[in-house]
Protein backbone atom coordinates (compact mmCIF):
# COMPACT_ATOMS: atom_id res chain seq x y z
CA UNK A 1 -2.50 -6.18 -5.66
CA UNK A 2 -2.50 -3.51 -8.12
CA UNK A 3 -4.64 -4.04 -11.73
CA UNK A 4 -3.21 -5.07 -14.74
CA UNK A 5 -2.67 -2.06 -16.95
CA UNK A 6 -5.75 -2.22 -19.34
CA UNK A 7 -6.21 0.01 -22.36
CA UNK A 8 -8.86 3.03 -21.49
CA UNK A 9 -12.11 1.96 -22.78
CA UNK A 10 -10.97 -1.02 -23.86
CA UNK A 11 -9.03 -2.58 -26.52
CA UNK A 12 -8.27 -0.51 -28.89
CA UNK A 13 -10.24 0.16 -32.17
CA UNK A 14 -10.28 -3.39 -34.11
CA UNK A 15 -9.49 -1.10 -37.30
CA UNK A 16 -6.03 -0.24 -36.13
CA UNK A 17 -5.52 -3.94 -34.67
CA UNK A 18 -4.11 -6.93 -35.76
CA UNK A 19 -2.76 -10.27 -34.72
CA UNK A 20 0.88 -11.30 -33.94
CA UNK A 21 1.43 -14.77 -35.26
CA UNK A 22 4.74 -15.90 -34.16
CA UNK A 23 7.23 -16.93 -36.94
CA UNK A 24 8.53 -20.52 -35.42
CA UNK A 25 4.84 -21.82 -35.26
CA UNK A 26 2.50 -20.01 -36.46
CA UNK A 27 1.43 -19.62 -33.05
CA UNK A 28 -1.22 -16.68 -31.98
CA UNK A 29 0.54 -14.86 -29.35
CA UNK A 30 -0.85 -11.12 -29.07
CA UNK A 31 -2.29 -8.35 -31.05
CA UNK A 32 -0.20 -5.38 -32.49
CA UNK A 33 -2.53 -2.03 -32.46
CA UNK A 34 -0.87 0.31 -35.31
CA UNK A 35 -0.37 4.03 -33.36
CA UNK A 36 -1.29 7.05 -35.08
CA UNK A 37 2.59 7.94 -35.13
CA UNK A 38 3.12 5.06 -37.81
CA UNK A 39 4.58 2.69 -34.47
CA UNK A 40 2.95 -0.53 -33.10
CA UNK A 41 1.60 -1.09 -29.49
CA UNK A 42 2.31 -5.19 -28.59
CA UNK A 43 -1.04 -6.36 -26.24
CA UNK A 44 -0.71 -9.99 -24.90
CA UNK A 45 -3.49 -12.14 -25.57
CA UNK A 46 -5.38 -11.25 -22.45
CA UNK A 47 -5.25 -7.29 -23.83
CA UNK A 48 -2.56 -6.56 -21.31
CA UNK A 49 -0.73 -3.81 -23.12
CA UNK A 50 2.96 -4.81 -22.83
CA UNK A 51 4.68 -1.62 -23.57
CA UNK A 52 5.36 1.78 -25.16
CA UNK A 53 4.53 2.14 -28.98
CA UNK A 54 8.21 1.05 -30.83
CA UNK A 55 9.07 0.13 -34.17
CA UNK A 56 6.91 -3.43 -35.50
CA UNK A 57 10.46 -6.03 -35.37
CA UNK A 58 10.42 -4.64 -31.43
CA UNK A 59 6.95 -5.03 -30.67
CA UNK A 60 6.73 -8.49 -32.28
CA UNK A 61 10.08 -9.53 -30.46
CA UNK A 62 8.02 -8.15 -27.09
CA UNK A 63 5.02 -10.91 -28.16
CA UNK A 64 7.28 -13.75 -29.07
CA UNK A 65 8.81 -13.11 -25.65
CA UNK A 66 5.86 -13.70 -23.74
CA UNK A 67 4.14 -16.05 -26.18
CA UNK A 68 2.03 -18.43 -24.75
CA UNK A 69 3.04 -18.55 -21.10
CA UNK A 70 -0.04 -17.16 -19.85
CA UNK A 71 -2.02 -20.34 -20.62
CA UNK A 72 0.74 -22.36 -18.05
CA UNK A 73 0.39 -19.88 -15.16
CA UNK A 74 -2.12 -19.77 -11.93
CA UNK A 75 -4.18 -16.58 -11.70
CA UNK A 76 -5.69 -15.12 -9.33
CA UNK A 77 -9.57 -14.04 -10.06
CA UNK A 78 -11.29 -11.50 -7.91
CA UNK A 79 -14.58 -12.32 -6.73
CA UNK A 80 -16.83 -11.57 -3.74
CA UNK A 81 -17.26 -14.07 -1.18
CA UNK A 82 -20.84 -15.05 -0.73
CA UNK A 83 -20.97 -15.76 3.34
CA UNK A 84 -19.32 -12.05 3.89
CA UNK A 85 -19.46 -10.34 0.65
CA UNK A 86 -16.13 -9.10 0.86
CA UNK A 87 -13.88 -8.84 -1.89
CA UNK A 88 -11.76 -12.52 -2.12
CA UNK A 89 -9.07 -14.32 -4.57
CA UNK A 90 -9.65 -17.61 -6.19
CA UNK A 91 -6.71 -19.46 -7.69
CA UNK A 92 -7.57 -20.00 -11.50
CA UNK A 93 -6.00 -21.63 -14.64
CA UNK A 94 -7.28 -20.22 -18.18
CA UNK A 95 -9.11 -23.08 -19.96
CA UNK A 96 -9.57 -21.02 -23.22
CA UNK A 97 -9.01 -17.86 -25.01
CA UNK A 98 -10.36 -15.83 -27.35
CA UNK A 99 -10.47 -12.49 -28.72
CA UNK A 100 -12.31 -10.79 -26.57
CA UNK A 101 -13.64 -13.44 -24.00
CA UNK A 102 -11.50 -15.62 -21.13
CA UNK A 103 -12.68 -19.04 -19.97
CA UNK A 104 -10.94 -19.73 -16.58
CA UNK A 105 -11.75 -22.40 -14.49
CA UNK A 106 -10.70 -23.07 -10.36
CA UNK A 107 -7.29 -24.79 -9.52
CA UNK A 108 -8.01 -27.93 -7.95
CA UNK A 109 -5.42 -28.94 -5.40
CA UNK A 110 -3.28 -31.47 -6.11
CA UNK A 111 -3.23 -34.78 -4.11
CA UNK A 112 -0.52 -36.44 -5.85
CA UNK A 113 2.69 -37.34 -3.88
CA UNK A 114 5.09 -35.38 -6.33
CA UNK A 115 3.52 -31.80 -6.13
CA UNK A 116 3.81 -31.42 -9.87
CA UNK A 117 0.57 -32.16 -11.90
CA UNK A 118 -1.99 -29.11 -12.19
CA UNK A 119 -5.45 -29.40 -12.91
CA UNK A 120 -8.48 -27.63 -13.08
CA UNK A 121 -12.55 -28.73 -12.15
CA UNK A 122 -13.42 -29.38 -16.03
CA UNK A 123 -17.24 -29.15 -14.69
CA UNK A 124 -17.20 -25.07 -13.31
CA UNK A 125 -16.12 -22.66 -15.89
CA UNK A 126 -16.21 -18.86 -15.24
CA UNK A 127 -16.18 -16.27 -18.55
CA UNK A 128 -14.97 -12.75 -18.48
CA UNK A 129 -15.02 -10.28 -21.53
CA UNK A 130 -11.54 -8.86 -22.01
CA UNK A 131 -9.98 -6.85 -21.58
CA UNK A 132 -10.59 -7.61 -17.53
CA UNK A 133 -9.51 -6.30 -14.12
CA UNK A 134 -10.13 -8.94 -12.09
CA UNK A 135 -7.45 -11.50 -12.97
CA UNK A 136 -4.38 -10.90 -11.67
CA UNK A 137 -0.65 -13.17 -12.24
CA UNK A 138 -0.51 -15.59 -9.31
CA UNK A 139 3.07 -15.35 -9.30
């Protein structure tokens, strides 16, 4: 599995940074980072950079796109395992986000006859500062 493309260093300088709201809702969605060449830079809200700088209307269309997704989907979260200590995949959901911190928490199986419902333990949480390498789409 290859890394999600993070920005070197980190995000980017909170000075040329600001947030996406998306017009329907009101709904935080991603951060727009203002490039030195007078374009914008769309980031999801998990700093994933999601493409080239491009005029502001383009980079908020990019962020409306994606919206809030990332909060329904399974991830995958490197970790080592502790009875080999090689390097091993845990299926996550995010419980919360913030700016520059991710709560996840492990997918519990479900037990259900239909296959549908998702849930998490509610007990274990795990935090990683963002941006991060070691979640990865499960999908």
């Amino acid at each position: 599995m290859s890394a999600p493309p993070t920005p070197p260093g980190g995000p980017p300088d909170p000075e040329d940074v600001f947030d996406h709201l998306r017009r329907e809702d009101g709904e935080h969605v991603g951060y727009i980072e203002m490039s030195a060449d007078g374009r914008f830079i769309p980031y999801d809200r998990l700093w994933v950079r999601r493409g080239e700088a491009m005029d502001l209307d383009e980079a908020e269309a990019v962020l409306d796109a994606i919206g809030l997704r990332l909060l329904a989907e399974d991830w995958l979260l490197e970790g080592e395992d502790p009875q080999t200590g090689e390097e091993s995949w845990a299926r996550v959901r995010i419980r919360e986000i913030h700016r520059d911190r991710v709560i996840v928490a492990r997918a519990v199986e479900d037990l259900s006859a239909t296959g549908i419902a998702k849930s998490v333990d509610l007990i274990d949480a795990i935090e990683l500062p963002l941006p991060t390498t070691r979640l990865r789409s499960a999908s």
